[in-house]
Protein backbone atom coordinates (compact mmCIF):
# COMPACT_ATOMS: atom_id res chain seq x y z
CA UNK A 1 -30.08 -4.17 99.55
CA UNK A 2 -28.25 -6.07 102.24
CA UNK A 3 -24.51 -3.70 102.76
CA UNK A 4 -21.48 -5.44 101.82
CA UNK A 5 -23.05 -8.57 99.88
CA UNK A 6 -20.76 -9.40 97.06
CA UNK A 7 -22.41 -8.96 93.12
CA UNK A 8 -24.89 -11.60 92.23
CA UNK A 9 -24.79 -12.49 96.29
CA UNK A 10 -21.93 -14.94 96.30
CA UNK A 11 -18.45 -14.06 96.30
CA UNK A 12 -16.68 -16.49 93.79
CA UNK A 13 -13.46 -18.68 94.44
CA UNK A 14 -12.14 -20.36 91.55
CA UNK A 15 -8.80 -20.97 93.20
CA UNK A 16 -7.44 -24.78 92.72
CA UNK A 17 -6.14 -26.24 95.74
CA UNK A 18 -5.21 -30.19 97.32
CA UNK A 19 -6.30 -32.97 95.31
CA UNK A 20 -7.91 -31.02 93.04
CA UNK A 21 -5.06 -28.47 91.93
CA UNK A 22 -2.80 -31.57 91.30
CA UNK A 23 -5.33 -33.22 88.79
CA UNK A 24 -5.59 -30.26 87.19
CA UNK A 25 -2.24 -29.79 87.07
CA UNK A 26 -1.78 -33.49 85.63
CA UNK A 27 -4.04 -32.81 82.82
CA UNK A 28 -3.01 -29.65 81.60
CA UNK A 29 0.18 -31.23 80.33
CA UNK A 30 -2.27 -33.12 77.85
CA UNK A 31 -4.37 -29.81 76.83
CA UNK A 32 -3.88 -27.36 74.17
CA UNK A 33 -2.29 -24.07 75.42
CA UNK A 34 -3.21 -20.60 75.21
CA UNK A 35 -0.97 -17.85 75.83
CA UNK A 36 -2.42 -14.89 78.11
CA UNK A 37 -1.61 -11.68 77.94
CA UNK A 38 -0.71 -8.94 80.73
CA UNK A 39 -4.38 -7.99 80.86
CA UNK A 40 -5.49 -11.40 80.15
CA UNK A 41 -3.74 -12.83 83.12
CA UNK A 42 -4.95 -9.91 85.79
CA UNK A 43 -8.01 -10.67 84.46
CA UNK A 44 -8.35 -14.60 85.11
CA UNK A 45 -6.73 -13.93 88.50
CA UNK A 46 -9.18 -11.46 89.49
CA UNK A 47 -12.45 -13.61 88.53
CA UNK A 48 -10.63 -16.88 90.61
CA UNK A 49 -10.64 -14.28 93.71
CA UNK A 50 -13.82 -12.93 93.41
CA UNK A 51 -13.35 -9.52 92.66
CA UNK A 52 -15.39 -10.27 89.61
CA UNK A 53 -18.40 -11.94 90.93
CA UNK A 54 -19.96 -13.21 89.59
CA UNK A 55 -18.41 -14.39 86.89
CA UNK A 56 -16.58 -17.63 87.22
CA UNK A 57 -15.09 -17.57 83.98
CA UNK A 58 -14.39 -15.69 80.66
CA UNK A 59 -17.67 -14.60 78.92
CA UNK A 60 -19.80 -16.80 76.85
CA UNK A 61 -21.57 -15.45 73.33
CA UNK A 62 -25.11 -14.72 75.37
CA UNK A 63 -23.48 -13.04 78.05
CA UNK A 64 -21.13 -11.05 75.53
CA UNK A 65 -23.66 -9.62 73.73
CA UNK A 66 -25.94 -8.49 76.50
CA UNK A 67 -23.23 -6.57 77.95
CA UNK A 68 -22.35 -4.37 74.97
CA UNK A 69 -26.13 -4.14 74.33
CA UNK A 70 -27.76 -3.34 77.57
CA UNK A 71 -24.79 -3.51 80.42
CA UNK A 72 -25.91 -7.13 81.83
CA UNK A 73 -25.12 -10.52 81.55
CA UNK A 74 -28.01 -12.63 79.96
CA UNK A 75 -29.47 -13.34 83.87
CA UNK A 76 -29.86 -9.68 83.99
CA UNK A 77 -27.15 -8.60 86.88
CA UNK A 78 -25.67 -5.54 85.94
CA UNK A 79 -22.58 -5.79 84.33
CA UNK A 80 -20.84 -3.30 81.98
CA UNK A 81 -17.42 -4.48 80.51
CA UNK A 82 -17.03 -7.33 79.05
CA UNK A 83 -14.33 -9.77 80.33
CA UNK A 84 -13.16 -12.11 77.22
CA UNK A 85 -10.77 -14.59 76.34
CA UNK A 86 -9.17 -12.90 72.73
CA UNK A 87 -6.83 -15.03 70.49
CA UNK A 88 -6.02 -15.57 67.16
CA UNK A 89 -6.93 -18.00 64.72
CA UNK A 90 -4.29 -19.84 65.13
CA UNK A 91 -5.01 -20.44 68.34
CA UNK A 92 -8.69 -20.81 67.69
CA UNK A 93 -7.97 -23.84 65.59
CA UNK A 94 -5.80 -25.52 67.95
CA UNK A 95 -8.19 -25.10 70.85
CA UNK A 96 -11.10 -26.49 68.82
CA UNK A 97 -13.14 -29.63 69.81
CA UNK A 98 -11.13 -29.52 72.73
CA UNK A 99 -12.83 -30.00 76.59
CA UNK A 100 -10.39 -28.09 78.30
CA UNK A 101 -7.43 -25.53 77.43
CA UNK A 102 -4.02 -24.73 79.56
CA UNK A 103 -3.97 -20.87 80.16
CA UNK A 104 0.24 -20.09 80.08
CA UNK A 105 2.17 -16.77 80.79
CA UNK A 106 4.68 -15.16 78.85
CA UNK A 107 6.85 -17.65 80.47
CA UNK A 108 4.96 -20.91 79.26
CA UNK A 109 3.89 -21.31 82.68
CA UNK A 110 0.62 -23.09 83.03
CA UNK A 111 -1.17 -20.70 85.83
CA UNK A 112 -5.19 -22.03 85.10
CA UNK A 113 -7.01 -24.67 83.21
CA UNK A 114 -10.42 -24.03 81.35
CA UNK A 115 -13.01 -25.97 80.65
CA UNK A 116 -13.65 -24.75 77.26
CA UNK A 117 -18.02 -24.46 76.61
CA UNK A 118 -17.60 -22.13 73.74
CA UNK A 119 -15.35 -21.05 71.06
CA UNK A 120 -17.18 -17.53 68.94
CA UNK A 121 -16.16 -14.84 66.86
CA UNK A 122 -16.59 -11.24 67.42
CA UNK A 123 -16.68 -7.64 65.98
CA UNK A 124 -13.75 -5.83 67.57
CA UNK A 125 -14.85 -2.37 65.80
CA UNK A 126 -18.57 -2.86 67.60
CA UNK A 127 -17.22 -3.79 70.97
CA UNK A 128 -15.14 -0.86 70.67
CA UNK A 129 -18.03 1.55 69.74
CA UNK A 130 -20.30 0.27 72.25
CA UNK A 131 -17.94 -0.16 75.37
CA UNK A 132 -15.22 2.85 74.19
CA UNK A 133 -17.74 4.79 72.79
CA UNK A 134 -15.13 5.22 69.90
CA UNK A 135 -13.23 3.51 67.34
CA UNK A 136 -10.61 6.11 66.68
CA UNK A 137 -6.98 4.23 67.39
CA UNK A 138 -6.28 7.47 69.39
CA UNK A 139 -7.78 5.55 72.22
CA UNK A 140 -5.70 2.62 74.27
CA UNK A 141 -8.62 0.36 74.36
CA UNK A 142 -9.03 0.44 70.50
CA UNK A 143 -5.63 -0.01 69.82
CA UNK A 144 -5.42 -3.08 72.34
CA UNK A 145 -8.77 -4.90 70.50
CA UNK A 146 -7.37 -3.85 67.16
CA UNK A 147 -4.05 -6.30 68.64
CA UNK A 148 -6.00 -8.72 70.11
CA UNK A 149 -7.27 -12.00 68.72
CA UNK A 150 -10.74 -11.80 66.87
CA UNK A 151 -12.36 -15.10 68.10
CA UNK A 152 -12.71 -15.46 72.16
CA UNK A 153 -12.87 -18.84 73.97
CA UNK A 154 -15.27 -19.19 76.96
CA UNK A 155 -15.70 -21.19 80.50
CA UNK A 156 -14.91 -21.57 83.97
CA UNK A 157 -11.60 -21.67 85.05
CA UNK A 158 -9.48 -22.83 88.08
CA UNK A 159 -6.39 -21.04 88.92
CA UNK A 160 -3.35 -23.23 89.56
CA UNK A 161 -0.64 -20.45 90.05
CA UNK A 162 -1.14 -17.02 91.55
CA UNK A 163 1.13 -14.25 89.88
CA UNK A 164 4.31 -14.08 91.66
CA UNK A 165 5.39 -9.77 91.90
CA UNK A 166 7.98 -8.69 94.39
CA UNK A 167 6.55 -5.50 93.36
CA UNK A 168 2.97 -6.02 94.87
CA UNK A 169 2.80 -9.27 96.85
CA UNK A 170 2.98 -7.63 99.76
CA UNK A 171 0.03 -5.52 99.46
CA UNK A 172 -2.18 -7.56 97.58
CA UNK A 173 -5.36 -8.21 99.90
CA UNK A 174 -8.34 -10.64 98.11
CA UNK A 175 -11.68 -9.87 98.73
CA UNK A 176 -11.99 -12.43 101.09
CA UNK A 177 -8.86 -10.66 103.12
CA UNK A 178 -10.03 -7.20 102.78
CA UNK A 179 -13.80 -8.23 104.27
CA UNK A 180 -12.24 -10.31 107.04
CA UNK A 181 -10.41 -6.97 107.97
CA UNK A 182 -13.28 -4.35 107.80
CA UNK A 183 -15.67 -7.11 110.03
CA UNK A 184 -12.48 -7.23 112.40
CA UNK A 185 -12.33 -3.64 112.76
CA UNK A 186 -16.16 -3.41 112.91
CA UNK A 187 -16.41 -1.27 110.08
CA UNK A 188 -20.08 -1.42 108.62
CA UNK A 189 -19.27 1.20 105.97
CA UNK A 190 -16.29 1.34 103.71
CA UNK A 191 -15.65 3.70 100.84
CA UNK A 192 -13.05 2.43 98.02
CA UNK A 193 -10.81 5.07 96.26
CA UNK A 194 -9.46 3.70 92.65
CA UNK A 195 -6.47 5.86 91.66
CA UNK A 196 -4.01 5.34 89.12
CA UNK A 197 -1.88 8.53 89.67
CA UNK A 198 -0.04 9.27 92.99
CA UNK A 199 -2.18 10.91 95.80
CA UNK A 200 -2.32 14.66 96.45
CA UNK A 201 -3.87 17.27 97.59
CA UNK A 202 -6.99 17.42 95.57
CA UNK A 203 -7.47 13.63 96.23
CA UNK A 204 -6.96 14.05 100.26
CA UNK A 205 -9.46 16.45 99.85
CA UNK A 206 -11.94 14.30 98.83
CA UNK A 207 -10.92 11.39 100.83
CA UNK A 208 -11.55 13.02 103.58
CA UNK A 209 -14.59 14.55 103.22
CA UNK A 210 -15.98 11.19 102.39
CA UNK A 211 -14.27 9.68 105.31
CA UNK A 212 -16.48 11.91 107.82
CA UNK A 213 -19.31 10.21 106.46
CA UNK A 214 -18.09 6.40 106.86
CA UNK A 215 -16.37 3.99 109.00
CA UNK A 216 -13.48 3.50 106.95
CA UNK A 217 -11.40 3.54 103.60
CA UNK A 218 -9.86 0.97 101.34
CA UNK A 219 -7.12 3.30 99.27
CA UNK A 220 -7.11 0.52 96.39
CA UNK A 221 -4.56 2.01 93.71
CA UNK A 222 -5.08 0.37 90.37
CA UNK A 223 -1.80 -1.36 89.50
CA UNK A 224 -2.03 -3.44 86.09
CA UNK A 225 -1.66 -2.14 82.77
CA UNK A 226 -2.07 1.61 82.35
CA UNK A 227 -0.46 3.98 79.13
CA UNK A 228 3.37 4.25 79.01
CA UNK A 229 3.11 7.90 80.06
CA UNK A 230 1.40 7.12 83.46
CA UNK A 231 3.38 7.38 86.34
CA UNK A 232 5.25 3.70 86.83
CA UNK A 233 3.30 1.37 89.39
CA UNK A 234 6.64 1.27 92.29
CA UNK A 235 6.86 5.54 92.33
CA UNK A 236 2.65 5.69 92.69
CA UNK A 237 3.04 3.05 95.52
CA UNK A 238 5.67 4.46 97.08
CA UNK A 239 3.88 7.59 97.20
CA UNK A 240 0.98 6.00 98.93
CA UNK A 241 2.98 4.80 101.59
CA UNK A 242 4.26 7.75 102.18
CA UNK A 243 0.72 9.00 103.37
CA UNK A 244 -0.47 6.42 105.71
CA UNK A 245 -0.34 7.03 108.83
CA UNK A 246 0.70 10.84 108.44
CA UNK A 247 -2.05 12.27 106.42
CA UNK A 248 -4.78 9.28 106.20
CA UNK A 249 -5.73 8.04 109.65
CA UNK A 250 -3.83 4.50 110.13
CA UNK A 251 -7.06 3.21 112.48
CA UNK A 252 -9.12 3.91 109.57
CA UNK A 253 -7.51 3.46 106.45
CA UNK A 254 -6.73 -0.25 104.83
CA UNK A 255 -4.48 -0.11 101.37
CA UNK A 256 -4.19 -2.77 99.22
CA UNK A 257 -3.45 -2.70 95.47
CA UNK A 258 -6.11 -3.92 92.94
CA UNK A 259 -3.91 -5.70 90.16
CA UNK A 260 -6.40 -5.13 87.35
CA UNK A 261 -5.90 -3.30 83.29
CA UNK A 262 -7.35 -0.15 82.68
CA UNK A 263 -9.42 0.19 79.32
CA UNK A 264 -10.26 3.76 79.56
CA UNK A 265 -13.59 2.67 79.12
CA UNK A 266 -15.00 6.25 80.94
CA UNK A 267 -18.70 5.53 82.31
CA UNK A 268 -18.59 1.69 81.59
CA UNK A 269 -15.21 1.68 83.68
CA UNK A 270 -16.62 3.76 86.76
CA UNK A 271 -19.74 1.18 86.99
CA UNK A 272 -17.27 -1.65 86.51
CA UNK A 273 -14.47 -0.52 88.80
CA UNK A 274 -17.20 -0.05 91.63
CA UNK A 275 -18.70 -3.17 91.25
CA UNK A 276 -15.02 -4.88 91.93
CA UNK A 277 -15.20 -2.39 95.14
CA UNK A 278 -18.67 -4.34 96.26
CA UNK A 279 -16.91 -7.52 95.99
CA UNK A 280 -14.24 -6.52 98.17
CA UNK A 281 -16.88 -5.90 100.35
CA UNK A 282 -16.92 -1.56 100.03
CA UNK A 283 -20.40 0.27 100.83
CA UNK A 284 -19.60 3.31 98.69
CA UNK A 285 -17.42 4.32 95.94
CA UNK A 286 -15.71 7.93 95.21
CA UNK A 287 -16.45 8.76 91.68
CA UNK A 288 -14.48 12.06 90.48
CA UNK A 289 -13.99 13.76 87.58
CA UNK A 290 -13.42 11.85 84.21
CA UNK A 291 -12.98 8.42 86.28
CA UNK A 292 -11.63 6.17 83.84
CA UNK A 293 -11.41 8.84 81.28
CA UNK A 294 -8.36 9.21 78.52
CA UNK A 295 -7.90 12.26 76.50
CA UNK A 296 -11.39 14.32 75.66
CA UNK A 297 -13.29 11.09 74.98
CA UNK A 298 -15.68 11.66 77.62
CA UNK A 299 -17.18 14.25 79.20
CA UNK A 300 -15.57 15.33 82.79
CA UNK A 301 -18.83 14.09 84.66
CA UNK A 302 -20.28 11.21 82.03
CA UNK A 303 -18.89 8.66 84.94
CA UNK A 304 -21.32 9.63 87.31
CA UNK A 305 -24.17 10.61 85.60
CA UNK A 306 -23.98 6.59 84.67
CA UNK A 307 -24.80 5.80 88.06
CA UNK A 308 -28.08 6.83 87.74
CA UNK A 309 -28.83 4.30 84.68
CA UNK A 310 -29.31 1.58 87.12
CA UNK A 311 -31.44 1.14 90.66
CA UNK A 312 -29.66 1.74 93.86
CA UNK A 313 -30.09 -1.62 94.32
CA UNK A 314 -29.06 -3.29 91.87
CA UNK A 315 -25.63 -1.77 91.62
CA UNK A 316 -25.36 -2.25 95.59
CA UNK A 317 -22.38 0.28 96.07
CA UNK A 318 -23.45 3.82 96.78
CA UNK A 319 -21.18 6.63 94.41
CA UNK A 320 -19.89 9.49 96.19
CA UNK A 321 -19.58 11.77 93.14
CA UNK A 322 -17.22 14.93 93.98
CA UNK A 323 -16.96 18.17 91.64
CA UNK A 324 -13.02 18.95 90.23
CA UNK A 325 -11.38 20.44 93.13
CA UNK A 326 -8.11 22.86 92.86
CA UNK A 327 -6.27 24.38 95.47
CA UNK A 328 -7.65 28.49 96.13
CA UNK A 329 -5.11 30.94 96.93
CA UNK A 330 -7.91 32.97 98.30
CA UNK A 331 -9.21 30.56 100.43
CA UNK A 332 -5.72 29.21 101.53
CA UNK A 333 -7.19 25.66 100.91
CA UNK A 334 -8.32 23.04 98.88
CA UNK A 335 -11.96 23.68 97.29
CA UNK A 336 -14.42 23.01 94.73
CA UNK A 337 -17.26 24.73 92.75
CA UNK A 338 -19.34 23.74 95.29
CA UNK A 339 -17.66 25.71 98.23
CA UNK A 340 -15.42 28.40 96.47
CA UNK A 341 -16.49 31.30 95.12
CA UNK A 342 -13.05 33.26 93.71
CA UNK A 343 -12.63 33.55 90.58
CA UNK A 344 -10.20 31.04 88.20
CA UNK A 345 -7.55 33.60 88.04
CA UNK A 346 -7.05 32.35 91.95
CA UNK A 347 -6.76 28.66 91.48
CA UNK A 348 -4.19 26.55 91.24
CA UNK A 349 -5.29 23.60 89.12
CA UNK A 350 -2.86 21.01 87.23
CA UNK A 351 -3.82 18.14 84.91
CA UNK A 352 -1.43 14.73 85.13
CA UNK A 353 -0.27 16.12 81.53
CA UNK A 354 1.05 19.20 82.56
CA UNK A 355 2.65 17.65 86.25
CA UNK A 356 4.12 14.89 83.81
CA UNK A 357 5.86 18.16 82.17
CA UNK A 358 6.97 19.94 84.65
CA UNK A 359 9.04 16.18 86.46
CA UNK A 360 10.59 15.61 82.76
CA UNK A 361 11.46 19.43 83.02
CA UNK A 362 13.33 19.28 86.58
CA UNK A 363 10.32 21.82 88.03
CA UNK A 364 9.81 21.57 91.83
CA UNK A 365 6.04 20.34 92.66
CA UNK A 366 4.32 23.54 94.10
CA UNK A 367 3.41 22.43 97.92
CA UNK A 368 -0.58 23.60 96.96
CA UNK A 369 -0.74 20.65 94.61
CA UNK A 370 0.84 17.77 96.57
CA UNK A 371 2.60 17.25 99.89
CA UNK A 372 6.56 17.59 99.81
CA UNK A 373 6.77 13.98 100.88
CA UNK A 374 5.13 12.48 97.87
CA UNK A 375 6.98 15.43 95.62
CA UNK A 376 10.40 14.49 96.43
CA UNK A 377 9.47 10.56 95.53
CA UNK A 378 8.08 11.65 92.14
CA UNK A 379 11.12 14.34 91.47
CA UNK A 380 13.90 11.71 92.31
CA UNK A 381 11.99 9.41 90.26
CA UNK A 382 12.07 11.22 87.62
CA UNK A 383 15.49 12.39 87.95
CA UNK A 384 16.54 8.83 88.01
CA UNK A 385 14.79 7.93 84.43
């Protein structure tokens, strides 16, 4: 295993530019169009930077169905979600016999082109049993395949227009910026951190204990879709912020958001989300409890366990799986299974539901579970809403 060598051993640019992006350009105005979606759109942006080598496009039938059977494309790379173009009928027809399709935004925008190699339909109840491990609606990622289209269009694309959000922009680092960065600092040995929730105390914890083991971290918050209940993108952000430098060590810490979807796809998610890490050009990846979990649809440590379904090398990206950690009033510190050993009646452990509660309710953040910095952010936020 060679460290740091992207998935499939090329990192993939799909990005349009010169002579090239203007052809393009010029024949999309000719080509049937095809409305993306939120998830849709993160997605082709994030294969036309490489963070999905090595795919170079939206999944063809062969590759589709070795994923959901056996977690690899049909060349045999590990690969465990799979990353289709859903649309309806309607737009099935339209697209048909064509060589190429415009891919649009919400705002009829033409941001990519693809050259179409494939147009097939597909079981949205089996894709949800064998990535989701469920089909009850209960879950987000059934009820977003139940509303998505039910025949997918495959092929490479080229992206003509990057997403434009005030929001992000300004910490949105591409693979190819995030490895320039770690070879500048001479880091050898990076662990990635994929968060969706605001940092605290449990999660410094962890980072760094893993930090005293590597050269650096990329704190890569996950900031595309997530559940309406999650804590809003621009309050988790500015919670990060409000860390670096003062609790994570500036000379060794790089953030930059990761602008994918979540599925709450559980064990399939944690392989997935690392393998985006290796592309960025990450060593190791901190798996925790329920990573990519939702509700009691997996069980609090199926995420690592799927680690060791695959060789060391052929994932490439070593976990770093941590037990649930709580703050110990006995021990006056943060702690785990592993290195605690009061009772329960002496921790202080809350789940996002219950910290979720106690914002809507105007209750104070106790200063065991998160640092009065990042509780004043989320309190005002919630104030505010």
């Amino acid at each position: 295993m060679i460290p740091n060598r992207p998935h499939g051993g090329r990192l993939i640019n799909r990005i349009a530019e010169g002579k090239a992006r203007e052809e393009w350009l010029r024949r999309a105005a000719t080509l049937p169009r095809v409305r993306l979606n939120s998830r849709q759109l993160s997605d082709a942006e994030l294969i036309a930077v490489g963070a999905f080598s090595p795919l170079e496009g939206f999944l063809g039938r062969a590759d589709y169905e070795r994923v959901l059977g056996e977690e690899r494309l049909a060349d045999g790379t590990v690969w465990t979600i799979p990353v289709t173009l859903a649309v309806s009928e309607e737009t099935q027809r339209a697209a048909d016999g064509a060589e190429a399709v415009a891919l649009t935004d919400g705002e009829e925008r033409v941001v990519a082109v693809m050259e179409l190699q494939e147009i097939f339909k597909y079981d949205r109840e089996r894709e949800a049993q064998s990535v989701l491990r469920t089909t009850d609606n209960a879950h987000p990622g059934v009820r977003y395949l139940q509303s998505a289209g039910e025949y997918c269009l495959a092929g490479p694309i080229h992206l003509l227009e990057r997403r434009q959000d005030k929001l992000t922009e300004n910490y949105r680092l591409d693979p190819k910026e995030t490895r320039y960065l770690f070879a500048q600092r001479g880091w050898k040995t990076i662990v990635a951190f994929q968060t969706r929730n605001p940092v605290h105390r449990a999660h410094e914890y962890i980072l760094k204990c893993a930090l005293e083991t590597v050269d650096g971290l990329l704190l890569h918050p996950l900031v595309g879709d997530t559940r309406d209940e999650d804590i809003p993108a621009d309050v988790r952000i500015e919670c990060y912020l409000a860390l670096l430098g003062n609790t994570l060590p500036a000379t060794r810490t790089v953030f930059s958001v990761y602008p994918a979807a979540m599925r709450y796809a559980g064990p399939r998610e944690a392989i997935f989300h690392a393998i985006a890490r290796k592309n960025y050009g990450c060593t190791h990846f901190i798996v925790g409890r329920d990573h990519a979990g939702v509700g009691n649809f997996y069980g609090p440590f199926d995420a690592q366990k799927k680690f060791f379904d695959f060789a060391p090398e052929e994932l490439g990206i070593t976990p770093f799986c941590f037990d649930a950690t709580f703050y110990c009033k006995k021990c006056g510190q943060v702690a785990s299974e592993k290195t605690c050993s009061h009772g329960p009646e002496h921790r202080l452990v809350l789940s996002g539901t219950k910290v979720r509660e106690m914002l809507r309710n105007g209750e104070g953040l106790p200063v065991e579970f998160t640092r009065p910095e990042v509780a004043a952010i989320l309190e005002k936020a919630y104030r505010e809403k």
